[in-house]
C-alpha atoms as a PDB file:
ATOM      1  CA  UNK A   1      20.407 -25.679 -17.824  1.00  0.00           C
ATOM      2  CA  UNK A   2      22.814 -25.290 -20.831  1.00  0.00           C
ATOM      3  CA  UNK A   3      25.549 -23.645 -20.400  1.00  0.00           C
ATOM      4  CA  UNK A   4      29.491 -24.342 -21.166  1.00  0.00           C
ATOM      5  CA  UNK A   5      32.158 -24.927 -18.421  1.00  0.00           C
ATOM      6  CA  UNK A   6      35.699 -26.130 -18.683  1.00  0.00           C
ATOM      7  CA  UNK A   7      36.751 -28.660 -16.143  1.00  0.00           C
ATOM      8  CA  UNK A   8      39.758 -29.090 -14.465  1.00  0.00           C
ATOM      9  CA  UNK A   9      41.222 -30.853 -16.815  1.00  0.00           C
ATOM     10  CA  UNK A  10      40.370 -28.358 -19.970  1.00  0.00           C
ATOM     11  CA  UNK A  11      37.504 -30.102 -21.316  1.00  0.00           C
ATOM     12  CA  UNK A  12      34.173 -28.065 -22.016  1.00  0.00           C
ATOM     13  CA  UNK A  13      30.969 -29.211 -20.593  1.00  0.00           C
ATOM     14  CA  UNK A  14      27.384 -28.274 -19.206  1.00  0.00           C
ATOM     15  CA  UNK A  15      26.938 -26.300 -16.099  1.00  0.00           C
ATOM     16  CA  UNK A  16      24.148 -26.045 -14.074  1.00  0.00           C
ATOM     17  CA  UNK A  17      22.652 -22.554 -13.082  1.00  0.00           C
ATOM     18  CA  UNK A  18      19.980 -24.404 -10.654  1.00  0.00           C
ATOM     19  CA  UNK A  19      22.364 -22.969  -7.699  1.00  0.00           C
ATOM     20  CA  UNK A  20      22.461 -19.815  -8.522  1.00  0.00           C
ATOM     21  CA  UNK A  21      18.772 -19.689  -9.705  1.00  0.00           C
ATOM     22  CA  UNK A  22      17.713 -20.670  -6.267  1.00  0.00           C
ATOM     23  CA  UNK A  23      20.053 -18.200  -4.586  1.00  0.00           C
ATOM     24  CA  UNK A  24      17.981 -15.465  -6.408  1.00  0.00           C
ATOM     25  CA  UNK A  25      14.912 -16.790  -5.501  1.00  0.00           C
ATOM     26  CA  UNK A  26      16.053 -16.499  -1.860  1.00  0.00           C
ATOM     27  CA  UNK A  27      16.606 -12.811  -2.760  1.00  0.00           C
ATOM     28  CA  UNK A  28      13.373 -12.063  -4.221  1.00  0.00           C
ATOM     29  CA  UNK A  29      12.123 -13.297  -1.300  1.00  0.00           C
ATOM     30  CA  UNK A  30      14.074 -10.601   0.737  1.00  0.00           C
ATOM     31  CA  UNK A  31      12.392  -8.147  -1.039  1.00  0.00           C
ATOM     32  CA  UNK A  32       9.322  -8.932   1.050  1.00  0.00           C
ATOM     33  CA  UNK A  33      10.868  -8.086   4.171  1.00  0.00           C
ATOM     34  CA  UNK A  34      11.720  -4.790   2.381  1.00  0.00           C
ATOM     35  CA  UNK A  35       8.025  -4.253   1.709  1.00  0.00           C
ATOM     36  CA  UNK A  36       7.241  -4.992   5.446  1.00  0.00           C
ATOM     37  CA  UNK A  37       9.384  -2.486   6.446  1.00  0.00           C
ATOM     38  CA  UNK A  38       8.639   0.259   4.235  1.00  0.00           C
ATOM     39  CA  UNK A  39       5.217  -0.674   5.555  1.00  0.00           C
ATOM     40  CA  UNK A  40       6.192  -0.113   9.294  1.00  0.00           C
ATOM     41  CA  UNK A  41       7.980   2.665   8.793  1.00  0.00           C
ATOM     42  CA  UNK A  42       5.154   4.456   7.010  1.00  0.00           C
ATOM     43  CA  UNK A  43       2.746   3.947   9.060  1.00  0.00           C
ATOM     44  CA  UNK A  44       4.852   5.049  12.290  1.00  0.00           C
ATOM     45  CA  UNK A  45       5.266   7.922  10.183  1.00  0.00           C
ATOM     46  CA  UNK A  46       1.633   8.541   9.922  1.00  0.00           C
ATOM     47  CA  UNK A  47       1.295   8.246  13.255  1.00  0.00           C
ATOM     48  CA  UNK A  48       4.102  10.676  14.188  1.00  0.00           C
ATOM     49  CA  UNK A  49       2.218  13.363  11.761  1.00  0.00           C
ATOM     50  CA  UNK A  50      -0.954  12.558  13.061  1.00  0.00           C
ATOM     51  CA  UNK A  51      -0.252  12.648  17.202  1.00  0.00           C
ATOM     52  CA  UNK A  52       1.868  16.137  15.993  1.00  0.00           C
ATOM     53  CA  UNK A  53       5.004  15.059  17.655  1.00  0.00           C
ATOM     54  CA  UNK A  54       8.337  16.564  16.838  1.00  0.00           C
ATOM     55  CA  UNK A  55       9.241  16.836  13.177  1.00  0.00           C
ATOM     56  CA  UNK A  56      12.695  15.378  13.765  1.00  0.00           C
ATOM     57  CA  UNK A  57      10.533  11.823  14.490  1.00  0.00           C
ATOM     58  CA  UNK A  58       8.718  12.124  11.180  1.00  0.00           C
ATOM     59  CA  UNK A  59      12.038  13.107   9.494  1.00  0.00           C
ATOM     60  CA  UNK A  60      14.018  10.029  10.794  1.00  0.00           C
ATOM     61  CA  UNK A  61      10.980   8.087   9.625  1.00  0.00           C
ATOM     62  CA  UNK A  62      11.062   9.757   6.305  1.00  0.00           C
ATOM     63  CA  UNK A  63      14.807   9.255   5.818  1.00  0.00           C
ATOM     64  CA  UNK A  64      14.350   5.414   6.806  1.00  0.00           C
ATOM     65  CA  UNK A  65      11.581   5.286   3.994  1.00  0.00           C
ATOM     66  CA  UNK A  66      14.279   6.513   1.721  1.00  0.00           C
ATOM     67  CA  UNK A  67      16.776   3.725   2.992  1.00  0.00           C
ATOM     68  CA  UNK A  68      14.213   0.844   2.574  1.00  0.00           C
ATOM     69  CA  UNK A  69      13.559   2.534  -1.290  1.00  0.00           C
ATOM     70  CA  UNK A  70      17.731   2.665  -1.903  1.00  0.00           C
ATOM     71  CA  UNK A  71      17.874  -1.359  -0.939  1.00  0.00           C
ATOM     72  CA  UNK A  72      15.131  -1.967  -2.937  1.00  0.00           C
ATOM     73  CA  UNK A  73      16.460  -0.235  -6.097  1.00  0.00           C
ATOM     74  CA  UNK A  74      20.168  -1.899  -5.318  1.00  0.00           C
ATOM     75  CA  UNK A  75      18.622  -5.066  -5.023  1.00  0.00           C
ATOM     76  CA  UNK A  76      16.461  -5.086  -7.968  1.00  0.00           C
ATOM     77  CA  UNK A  77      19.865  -4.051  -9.986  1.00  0.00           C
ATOM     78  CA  UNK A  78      21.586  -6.939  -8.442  1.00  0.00           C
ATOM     79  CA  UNK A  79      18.906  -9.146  -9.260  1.00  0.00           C
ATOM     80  CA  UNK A  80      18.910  -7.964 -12.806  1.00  0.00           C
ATOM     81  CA  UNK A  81      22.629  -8.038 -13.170  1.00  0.00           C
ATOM     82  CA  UNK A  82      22.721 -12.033 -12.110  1.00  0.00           C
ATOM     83  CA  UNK A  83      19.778 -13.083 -14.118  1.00  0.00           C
ATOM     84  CA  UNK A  84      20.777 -10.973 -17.311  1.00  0.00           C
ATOM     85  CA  UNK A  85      24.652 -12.812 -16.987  1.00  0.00           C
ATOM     86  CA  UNK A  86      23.137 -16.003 -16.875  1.00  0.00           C
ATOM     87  CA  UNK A  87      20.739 -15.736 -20.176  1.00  0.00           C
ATOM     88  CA  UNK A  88      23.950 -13.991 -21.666  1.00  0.00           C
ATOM     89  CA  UNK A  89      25.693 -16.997 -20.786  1.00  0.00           C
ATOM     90  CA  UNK A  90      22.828 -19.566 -21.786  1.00  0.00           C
ATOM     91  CA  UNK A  91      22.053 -17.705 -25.135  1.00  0.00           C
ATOM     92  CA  UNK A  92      25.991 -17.526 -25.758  1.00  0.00           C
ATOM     93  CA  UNK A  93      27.476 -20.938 -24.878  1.00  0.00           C
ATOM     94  CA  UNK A  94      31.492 -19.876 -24.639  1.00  0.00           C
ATOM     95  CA  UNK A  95      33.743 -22.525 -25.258  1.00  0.00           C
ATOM     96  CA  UNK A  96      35.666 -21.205 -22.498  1.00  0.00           C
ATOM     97  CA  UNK A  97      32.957 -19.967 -19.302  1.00  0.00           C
ATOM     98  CA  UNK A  98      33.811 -16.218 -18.828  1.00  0.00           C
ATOM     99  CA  UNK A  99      34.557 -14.659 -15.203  1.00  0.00           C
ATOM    100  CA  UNK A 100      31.028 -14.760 -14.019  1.00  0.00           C
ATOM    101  CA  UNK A 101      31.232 -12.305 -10.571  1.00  0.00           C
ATOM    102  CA  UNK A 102      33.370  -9.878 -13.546  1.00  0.00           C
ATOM    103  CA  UNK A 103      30.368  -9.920 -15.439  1.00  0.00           C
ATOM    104  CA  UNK A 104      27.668  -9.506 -12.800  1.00  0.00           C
ATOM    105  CA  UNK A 105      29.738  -6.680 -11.410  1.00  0.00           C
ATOM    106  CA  UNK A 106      29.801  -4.790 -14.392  1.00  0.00           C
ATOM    107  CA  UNK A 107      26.432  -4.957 -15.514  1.00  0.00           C
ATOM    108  CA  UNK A 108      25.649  -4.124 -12.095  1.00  0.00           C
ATOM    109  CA  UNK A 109      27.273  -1.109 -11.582  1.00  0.00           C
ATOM    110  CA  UNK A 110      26.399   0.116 -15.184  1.00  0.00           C
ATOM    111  CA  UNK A 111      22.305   0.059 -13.636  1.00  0.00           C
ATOM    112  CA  UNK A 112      23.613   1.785 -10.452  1.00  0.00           C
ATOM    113  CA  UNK A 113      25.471   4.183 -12.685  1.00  0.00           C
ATOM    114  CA  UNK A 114      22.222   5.438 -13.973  1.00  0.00           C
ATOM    115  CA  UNK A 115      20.769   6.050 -10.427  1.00  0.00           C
ATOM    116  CA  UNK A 116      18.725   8.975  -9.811  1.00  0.00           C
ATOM    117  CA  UNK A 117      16.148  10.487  -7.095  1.00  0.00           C
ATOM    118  CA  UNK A 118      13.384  10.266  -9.542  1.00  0.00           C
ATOM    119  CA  UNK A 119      13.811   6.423  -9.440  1.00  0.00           C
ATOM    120  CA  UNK A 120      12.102   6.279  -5.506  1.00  0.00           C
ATOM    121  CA  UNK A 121       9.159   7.780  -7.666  1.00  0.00           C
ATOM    122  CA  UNK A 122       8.689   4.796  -9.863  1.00  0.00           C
ATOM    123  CA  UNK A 123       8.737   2.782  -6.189  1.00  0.00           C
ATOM    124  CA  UNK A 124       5.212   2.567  -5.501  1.00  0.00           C
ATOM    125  CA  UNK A 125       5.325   2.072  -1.868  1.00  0.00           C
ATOM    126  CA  UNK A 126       7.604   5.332  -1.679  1.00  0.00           C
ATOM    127  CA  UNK A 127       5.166   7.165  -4.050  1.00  0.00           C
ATOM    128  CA  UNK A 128       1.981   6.038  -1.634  1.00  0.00           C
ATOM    129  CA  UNK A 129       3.640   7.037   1.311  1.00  0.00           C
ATOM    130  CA  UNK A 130       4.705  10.669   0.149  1.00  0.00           C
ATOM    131  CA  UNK A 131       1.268  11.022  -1.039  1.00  0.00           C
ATOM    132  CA  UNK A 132      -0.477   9.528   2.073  1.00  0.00           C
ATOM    133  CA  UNK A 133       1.579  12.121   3.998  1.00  0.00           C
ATOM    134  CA  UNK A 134       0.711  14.728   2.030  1.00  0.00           C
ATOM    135  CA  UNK A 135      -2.776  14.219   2.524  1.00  0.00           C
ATOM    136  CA  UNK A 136      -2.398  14.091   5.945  1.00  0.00           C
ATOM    137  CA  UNK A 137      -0.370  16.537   6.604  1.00  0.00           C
ATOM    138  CA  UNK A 138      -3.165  18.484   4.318  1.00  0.00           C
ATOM    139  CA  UNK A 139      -5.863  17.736   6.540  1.00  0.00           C
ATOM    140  CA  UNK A 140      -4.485  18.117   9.704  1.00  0.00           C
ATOM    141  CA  UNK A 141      -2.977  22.001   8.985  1.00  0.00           C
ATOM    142  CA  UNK A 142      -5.203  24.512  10.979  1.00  0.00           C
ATOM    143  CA  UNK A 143      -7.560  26.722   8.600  1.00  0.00           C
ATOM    144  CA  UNK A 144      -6.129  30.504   8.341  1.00  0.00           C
ATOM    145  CA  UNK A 145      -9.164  31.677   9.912  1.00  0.00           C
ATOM    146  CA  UNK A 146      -8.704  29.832  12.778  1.00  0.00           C
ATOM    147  CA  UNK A 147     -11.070  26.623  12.189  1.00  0.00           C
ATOM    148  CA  UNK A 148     -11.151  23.205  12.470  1.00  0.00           C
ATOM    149  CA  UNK A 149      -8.976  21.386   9.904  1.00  0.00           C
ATOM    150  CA  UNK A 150     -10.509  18.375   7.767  1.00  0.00           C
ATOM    151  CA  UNK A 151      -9.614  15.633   9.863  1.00  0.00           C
ATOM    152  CA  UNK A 152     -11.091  18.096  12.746  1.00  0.00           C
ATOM    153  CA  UNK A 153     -14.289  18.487  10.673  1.00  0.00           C
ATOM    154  CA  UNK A 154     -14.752  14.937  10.348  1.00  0.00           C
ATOM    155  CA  UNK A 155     -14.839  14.301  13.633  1.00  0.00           C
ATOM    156  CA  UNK A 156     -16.941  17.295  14.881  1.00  0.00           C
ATOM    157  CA  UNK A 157     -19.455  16.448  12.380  1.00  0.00           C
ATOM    158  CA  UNK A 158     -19.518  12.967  13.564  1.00  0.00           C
ATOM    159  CA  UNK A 159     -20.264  14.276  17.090  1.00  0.00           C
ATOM    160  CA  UNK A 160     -23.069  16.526  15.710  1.00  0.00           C
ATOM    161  CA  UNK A 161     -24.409  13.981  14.087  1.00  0.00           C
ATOM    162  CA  UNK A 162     -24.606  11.958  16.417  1.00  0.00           C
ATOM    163  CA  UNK A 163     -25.997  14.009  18.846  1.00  0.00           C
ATOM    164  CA  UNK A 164     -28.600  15.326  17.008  1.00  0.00           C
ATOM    165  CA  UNK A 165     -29.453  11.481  15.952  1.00  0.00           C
ATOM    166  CA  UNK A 166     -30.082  10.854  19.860  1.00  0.00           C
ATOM    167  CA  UNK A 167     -32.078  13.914  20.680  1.00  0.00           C
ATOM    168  CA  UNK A 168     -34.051  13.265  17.945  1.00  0.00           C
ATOM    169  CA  UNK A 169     -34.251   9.478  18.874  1.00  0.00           C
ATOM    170  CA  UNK A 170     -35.419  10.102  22.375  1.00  0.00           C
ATOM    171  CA  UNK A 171     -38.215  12.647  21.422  1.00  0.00           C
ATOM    172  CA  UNK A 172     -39.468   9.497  19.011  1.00  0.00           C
ATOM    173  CA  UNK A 173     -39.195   7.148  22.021  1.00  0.00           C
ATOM    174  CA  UNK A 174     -40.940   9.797  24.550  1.00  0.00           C
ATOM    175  CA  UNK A 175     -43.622  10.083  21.723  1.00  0.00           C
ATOM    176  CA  UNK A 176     -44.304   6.600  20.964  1.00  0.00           C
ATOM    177  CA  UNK A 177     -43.044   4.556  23.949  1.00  0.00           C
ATOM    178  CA  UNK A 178     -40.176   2.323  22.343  1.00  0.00           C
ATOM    179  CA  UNK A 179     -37.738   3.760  24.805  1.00  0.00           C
ATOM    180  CA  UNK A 180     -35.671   0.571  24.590  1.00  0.00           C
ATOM    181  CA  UNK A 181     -34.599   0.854  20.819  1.00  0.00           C
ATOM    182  CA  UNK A 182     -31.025   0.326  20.394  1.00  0.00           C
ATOM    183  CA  UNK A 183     -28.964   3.688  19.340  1.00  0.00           C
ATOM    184  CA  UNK A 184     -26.653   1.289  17.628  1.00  0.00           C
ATOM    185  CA  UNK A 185     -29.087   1.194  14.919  1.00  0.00           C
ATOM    186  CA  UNK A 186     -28.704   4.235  13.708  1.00  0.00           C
ATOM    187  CA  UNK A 187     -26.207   4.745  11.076  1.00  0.00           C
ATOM    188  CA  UNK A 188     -24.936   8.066  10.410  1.00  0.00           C
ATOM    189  CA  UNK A 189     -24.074   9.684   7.535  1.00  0.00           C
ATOM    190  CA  UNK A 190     -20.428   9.997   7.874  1.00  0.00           C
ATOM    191  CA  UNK A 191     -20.509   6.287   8.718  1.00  0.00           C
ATOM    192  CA  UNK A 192     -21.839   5.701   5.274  1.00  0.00           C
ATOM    193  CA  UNK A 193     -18.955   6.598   4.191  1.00  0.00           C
ATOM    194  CA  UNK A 194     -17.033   3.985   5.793  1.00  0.00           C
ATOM    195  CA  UNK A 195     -18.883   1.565   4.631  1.00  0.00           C
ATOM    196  CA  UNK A 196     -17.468  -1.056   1.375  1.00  0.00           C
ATOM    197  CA  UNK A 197     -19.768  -0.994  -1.459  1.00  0.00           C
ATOM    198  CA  UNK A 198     -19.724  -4.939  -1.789  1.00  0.00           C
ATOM    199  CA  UNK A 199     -19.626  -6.143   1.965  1.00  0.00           C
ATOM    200  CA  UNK A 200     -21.984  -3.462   2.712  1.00  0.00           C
ATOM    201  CA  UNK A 201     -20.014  -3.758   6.707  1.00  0.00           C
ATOM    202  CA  UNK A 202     -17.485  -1.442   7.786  1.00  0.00           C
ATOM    203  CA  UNK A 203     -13.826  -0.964   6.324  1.00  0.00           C
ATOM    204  CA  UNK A 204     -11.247  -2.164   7.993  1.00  0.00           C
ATOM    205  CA  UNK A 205      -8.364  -1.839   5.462  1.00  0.00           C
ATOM    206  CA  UNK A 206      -9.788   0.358   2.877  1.00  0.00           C
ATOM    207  CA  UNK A 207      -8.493   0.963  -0.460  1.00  0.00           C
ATOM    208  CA  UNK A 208      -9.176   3.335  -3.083  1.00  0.00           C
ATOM    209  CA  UNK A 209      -9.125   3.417  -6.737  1.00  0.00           C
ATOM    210  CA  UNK A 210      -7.254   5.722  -8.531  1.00  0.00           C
ATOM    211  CA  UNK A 211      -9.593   6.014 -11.413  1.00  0.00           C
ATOM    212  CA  UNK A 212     -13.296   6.807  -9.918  1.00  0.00           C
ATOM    213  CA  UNK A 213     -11.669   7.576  -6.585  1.00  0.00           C
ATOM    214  CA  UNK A 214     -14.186   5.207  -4.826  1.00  0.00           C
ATOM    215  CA  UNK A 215     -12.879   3.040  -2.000  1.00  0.00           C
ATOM    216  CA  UNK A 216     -13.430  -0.487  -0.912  1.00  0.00           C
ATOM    217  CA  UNK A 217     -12.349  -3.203   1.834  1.00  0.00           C
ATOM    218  CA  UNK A 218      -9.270  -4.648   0.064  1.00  0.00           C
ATOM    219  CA  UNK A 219     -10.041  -8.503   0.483  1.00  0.00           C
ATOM    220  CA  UNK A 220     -13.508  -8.188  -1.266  1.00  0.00           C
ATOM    221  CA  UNK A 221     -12.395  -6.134  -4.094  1.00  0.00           C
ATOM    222  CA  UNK A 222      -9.437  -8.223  -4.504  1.00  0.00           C
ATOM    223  CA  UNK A 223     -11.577 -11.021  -4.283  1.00  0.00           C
ATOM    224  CA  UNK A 224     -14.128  -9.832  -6.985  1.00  0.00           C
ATOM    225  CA  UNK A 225     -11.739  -8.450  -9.517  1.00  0.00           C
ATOM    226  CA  UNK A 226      -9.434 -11.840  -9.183  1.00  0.00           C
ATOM    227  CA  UNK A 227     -12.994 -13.844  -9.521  1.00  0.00           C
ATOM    228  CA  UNK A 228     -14.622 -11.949 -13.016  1.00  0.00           C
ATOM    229  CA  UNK A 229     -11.212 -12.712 -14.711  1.00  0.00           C
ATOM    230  CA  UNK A 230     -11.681 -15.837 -14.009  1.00  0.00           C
ATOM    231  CA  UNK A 231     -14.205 -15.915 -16.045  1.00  0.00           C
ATOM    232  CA  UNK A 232     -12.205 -13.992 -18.600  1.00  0.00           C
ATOM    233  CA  UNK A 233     -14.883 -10.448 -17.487  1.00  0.00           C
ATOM    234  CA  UNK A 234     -13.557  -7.142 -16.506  1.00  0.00           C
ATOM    235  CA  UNK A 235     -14.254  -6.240 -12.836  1.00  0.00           C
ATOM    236  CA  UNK A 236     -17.056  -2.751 -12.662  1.00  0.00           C
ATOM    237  CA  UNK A 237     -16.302  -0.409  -9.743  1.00  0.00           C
ATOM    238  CA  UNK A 238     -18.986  -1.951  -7.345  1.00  0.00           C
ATOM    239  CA  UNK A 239     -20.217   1.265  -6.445  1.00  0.00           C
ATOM    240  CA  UNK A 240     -23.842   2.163  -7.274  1.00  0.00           C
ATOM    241  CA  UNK A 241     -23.741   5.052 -10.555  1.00  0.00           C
ATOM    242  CA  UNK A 242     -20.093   4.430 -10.923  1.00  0.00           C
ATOM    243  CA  UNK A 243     -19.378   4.554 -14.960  1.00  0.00           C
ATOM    244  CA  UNK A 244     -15.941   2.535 -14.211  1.00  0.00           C
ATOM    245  CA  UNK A 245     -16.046  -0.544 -16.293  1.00  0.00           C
ATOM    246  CA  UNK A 246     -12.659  -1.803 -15.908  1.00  0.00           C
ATOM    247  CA  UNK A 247     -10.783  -2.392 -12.007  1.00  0.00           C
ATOM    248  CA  UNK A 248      -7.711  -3.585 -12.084  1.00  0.00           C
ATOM    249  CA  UNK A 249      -5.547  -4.655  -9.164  1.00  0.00           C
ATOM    250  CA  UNK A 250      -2.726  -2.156 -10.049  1.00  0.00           C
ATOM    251  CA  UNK A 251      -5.350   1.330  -9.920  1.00  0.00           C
ATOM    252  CA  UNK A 252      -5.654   0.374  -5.828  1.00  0.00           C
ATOM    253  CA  UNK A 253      -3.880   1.686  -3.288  1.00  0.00           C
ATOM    254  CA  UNK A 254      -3.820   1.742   0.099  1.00  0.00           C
ATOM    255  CA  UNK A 255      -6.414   4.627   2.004  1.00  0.00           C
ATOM    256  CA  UNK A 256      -4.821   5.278   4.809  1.00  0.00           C
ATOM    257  CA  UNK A 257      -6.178   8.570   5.988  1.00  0.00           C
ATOM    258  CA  UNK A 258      -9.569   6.913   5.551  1.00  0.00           C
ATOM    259  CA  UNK A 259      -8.653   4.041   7.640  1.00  0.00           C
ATOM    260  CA  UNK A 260      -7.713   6.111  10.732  1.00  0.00           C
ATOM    261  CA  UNK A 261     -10.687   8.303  10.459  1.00  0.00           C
ATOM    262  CA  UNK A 262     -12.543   4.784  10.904  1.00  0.00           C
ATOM    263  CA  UNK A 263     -10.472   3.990  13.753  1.00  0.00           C
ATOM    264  CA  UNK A 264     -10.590   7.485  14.928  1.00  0.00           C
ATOM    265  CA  UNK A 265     -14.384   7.526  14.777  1.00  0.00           C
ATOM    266  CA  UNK A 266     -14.438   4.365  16.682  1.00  0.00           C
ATOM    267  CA  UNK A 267     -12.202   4.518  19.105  1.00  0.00           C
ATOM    268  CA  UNK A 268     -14.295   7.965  20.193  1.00  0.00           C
ATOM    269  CA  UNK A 269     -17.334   5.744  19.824  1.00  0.00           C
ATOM    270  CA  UNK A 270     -16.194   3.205  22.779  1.00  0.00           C
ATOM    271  CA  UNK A 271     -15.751   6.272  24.975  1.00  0.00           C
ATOM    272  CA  UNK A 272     -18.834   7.729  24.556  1.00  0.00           C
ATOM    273  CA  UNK A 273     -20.552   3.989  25.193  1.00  0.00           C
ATOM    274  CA  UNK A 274     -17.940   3.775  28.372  1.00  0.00           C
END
C-alpha cells in the first residue's frame, strides 16, 4: 500500500500498512466478544428482574452493561483514529513519514473528547436492553388494585385456557367415545401467539419488527429477507393482513419478553404432563 517512509539511511520509500491493517482486523474481531458479553450480561439481567431478586444484582448487571457500551465506544474511536491516520497518510504521501502513534493519539482523543451519555443510546445493544428491561420491569409491576400483572395474566390465562380446553375435550370424548385423542392437539390461543408466521412451529428466538410490531423466529425471517434481495425484491412482513411491504434486517430486534413467556409457558407445560 503506498505510502512514504525514510530509511535508515535518509532515503524515502514505500511502506506497507498490511501490518497494521491486519492488527485492526484482529480488533474488529474483539468487538464480537464485546457483543457476547453485552449479550450475557443482559440476559442475566433479565433474569435477575424477572426471579425479583435484589435490585443491587440487577444494578451490578446494569452498570456492567454500561462497561461493555464504554469499550465499545473507546474501541470504535481507536479503530477510527488508526484507519483515518493511515488514509491521511496514503492520500498525503510525506516525503518525510510523520510520528504515526502522535497522530493516532490525537485524533483519538479528539473522538473521546466529544464523549457523551447519549452516545450508549446510539449503541443498539444498550438501547435493546434498556428497553427490554423496561418492558419487563412493566409487566411484572403488581396492578394498583391488587391484580395480576401482564406477565401474571399471561400465564393465568394460559391455565384457563387450558383447562377449559380439557373439560371441554373430555365431555366430547364421554359423548362420542374417542377417549384416546391426544390433548397435545389442541392449540390454544395464547399459543398462537407464539407461533412464527413463516415456519408456522413454535418460536424459539423470536424477533420483532419495529415497524408492524409483528414477530418472527429470527433464522426464517433472516432467511427470507436475505433470499428476496437476492432476487433484487423487497421482503413483505409474512404475516397474514400485514400492509408492511418493505423488512429490512436493521427494523428487528431481539423479543425477549416474548421468548421467556414461551419458555415460561413451557416449562409449566412439562409439569402439568409430569
Amino acid at each position: 500500500m503506498p505510502g512514504r517512509s525514510t530509511s535508515s539511511s535518509g532515503s524515502t520509500g514505500f511502506i506497507s500498512f498490511s501490518g497494521i491493517e491486519s492488527a485492526l482486523s484482529s480488533l474488529k474481531n474483539f468487538q464480537s466478544c464485546i457483543s457476547s458479553g453485552m449479550d450475557t450480561a443482559s440476559s442475566v439481567a433479565l433474569d435477575l428482574v424477572e426471579t425479583q431478586t435484589e435490585v443491587s444484582s440487577e444494578y451490578s448487571m446494569d452498570k456492567a452493561m454500561v462497561e461493555f457500551a464504554m469499550m465499545d465506544r473507546e474501541l470504535n474511536h481507536y479503530l477510527k483514529a488508526v484507519q483515518s491516520t493511515i488514509n491521511h497518510v496514503k492520500e498525503e504521501r510525506p516525503e518525510k513519514i510523520p510520528n504515526l502513534k502522535l497522530l493516532v493519539e490525537k485524533k483519538f482523543l479528539a473522538l473521546q473528547n466529544k464523549n457523551s451519555d447519549a452516545d450508549f443510546q446510539n449503541n443498539e445493544k444498550f438501547a435493546q436492553f434498556k428497553q427490554q428491561l423496561k418492558e419487563l420491569k412493566k409487566q411484572l409491576k403488581p396492578k394498583e388494585d391488587g391484580g395480576l400483572n401482564d406477565f401474571d395474566q399471561i400465564k393465568d390465562k394460559d391455565a384457563s385456557r387450558a383447562g377449559n380446553e380439557r373439560d371441554g375435550l373430555q365431555a366430547d370424548r364421554e359423548a362420542d367415545g374417542t377417549e384416546g385423542v391426544d390433548e397435545d392437539m389442541i392449540v390454544t390461543q395464547s399459543q398462537t401467539n407464539f407461533i412464527c408466521p413463516i415456519t408456522q412451529l413454535e418460536m424459539k428466538k423470536p424477533v420483532k419488527n419495529k415497524v408492524c410490531g409483528h414477530t418472527y423466529e429470527e433464522e426464517a425471517i433472516v432467511r427470507m429477507i436475505e433470499s428476496k434481495h437476492k432476487r433484487k425484491k423487497k421482503a413483505c412482513c409474512p404475516k397474514i393482513g400485514c400492509s408492511h411491504t418493505d423488512v429490512r434486517m436493521s427494523d428487528l430486534i431481539q423479543d425477549e419478553v416474548l421468548r421467556r413467556a414461551i419458555e415460561s409457558h413451557n416449562k409449566k407445560k412439562h409439569r402439568q404432563s409430569d
